[in-house]
Structures are given as structure tokens and as C-alpha cells.
Protein backbone atom coordinates (compact mmCIF):
# COMPACT_ATOMS: atom_id res chain seq x y z
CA UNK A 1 36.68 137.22 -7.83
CA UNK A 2 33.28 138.50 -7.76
CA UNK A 3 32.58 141.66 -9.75
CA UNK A 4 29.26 143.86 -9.67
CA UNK A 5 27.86 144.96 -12.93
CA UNK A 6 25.05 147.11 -13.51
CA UNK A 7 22.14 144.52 -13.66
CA UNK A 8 23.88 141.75 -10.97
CA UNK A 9 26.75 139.56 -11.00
CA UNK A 10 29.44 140.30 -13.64
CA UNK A 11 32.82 138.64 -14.77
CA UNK A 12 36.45 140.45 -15.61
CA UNK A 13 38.20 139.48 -18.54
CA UNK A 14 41.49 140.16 -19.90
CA UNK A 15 40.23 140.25 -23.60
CA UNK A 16 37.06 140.00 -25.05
CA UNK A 17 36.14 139.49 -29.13
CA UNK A 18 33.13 140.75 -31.46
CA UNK A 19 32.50 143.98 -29.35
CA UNK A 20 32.76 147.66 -29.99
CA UNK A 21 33.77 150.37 -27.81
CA UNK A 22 31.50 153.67 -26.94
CA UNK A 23 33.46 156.71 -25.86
CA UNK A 24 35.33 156.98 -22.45
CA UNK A 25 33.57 158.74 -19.24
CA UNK A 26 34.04 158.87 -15.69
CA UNK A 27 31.79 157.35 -13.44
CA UNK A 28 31.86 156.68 -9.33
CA UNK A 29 31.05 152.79 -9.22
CA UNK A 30 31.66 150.98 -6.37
CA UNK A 31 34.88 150.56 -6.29
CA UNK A 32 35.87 154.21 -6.73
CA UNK A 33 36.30 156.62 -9.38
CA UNK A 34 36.90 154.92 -12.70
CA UNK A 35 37.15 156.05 -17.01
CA UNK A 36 35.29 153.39 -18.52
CA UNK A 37 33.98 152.82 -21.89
CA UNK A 38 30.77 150.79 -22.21
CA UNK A 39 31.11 147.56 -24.63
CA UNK A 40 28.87 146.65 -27.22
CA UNK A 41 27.99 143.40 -29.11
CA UNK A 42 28.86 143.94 -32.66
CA UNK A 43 25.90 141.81 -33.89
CA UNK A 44 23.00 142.97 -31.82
CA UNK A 45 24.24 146.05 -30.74
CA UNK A 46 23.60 145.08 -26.65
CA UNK A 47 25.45 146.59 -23.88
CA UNK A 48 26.93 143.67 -22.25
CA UNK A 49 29.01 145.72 -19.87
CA UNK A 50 32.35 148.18 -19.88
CA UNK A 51 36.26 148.54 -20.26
CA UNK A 52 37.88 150.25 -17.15
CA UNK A 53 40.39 152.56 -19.46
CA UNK A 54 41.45 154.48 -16.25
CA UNK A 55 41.09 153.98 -12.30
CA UNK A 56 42.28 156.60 -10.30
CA UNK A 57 42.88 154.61 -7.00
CA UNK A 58 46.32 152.84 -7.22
CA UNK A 59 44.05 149.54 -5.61
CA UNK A 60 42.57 149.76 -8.56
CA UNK A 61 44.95 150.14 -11.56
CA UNK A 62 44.66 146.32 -11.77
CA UNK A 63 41.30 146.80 -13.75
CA UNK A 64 43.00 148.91 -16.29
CA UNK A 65 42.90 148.29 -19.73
CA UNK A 66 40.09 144.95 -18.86
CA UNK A 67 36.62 144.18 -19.10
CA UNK A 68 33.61 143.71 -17.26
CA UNK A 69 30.58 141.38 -18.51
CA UNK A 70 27.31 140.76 -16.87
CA UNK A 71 26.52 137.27 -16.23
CA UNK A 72 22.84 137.95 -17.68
CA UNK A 73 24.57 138.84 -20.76
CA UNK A 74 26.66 135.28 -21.32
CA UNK A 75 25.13 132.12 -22.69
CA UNK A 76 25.68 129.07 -21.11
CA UNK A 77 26.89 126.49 -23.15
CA UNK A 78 28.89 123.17 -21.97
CA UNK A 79 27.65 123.56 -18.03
CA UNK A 80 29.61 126.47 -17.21
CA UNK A 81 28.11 128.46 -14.30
């Protein structure tokens, strides 16, 4: 599927490794109302995107407990697009 981040085009993924998680707030995105907690690299200390911890439209719930990344964010390694 195609998500929407921020800054562009943005991935979901189940699990995610060497990021931190800021504190949990609500925000209206496009998809509805949604808790989400912005992700962090652990090196650098970039935002690279957010974890849905809560969506409040049952189309939603899905998302919960998952994470977005934005494509400008990822390195591309091996000819992955």
C-alpha cells in the first residue's frame, strides 16, 4: 500500500530496529484521528517518521502498534525502490 508521510511517500512496517520513541500525542492526519509517537534514529538522532500507538476509527486499528517511514529517510542499497 501506499502511505503518506510528512515530507512524501512513506512505508509501514511491522517492526523497525535502532530507533527511539518520543512521547505519544494525538494528531488529525489523513486518515483520521490517530496517537502516534514520532521515531527517532538512535545514531543521528533524525526523525524518520512515527508509531501509530492508537487510531480511533475501527478502519484504522490495523495501523496500531506499527510504523511509518519516509522514503526520503531509507537508503537504497541492492536496487530496492
Amino acid at each position: 500500500q501506499s502511505f503518506q508521510g510528512s515530507h512524501g511517500r512513506a512505508y509501514l512496517f511491522n517492526s523497525v530496529v535502532n530507533v527511539s520513541c518520543g512521547p505519544a500525542e494525538q494528531r488529525l492526519l489523513l486518515t483520521g484521528l490517530h496517537s502516534v509517537a514520532d521515531i527517532f534514529c538512535q545514531s543521528c538522532k533524525t526523525t524518520l517518521g512515527w508509531k501509530y500507538e492508537q487510531a480511533f476509527e475501527s478502519s484504522q486499528k490495523y495501523k496500531e502498534g506499527k510504523f511509518i517511514i519516509e522514503m526520503s529517510h531509507m537508503v537504497k542499497e541492492n536496487g530496492w525502490d
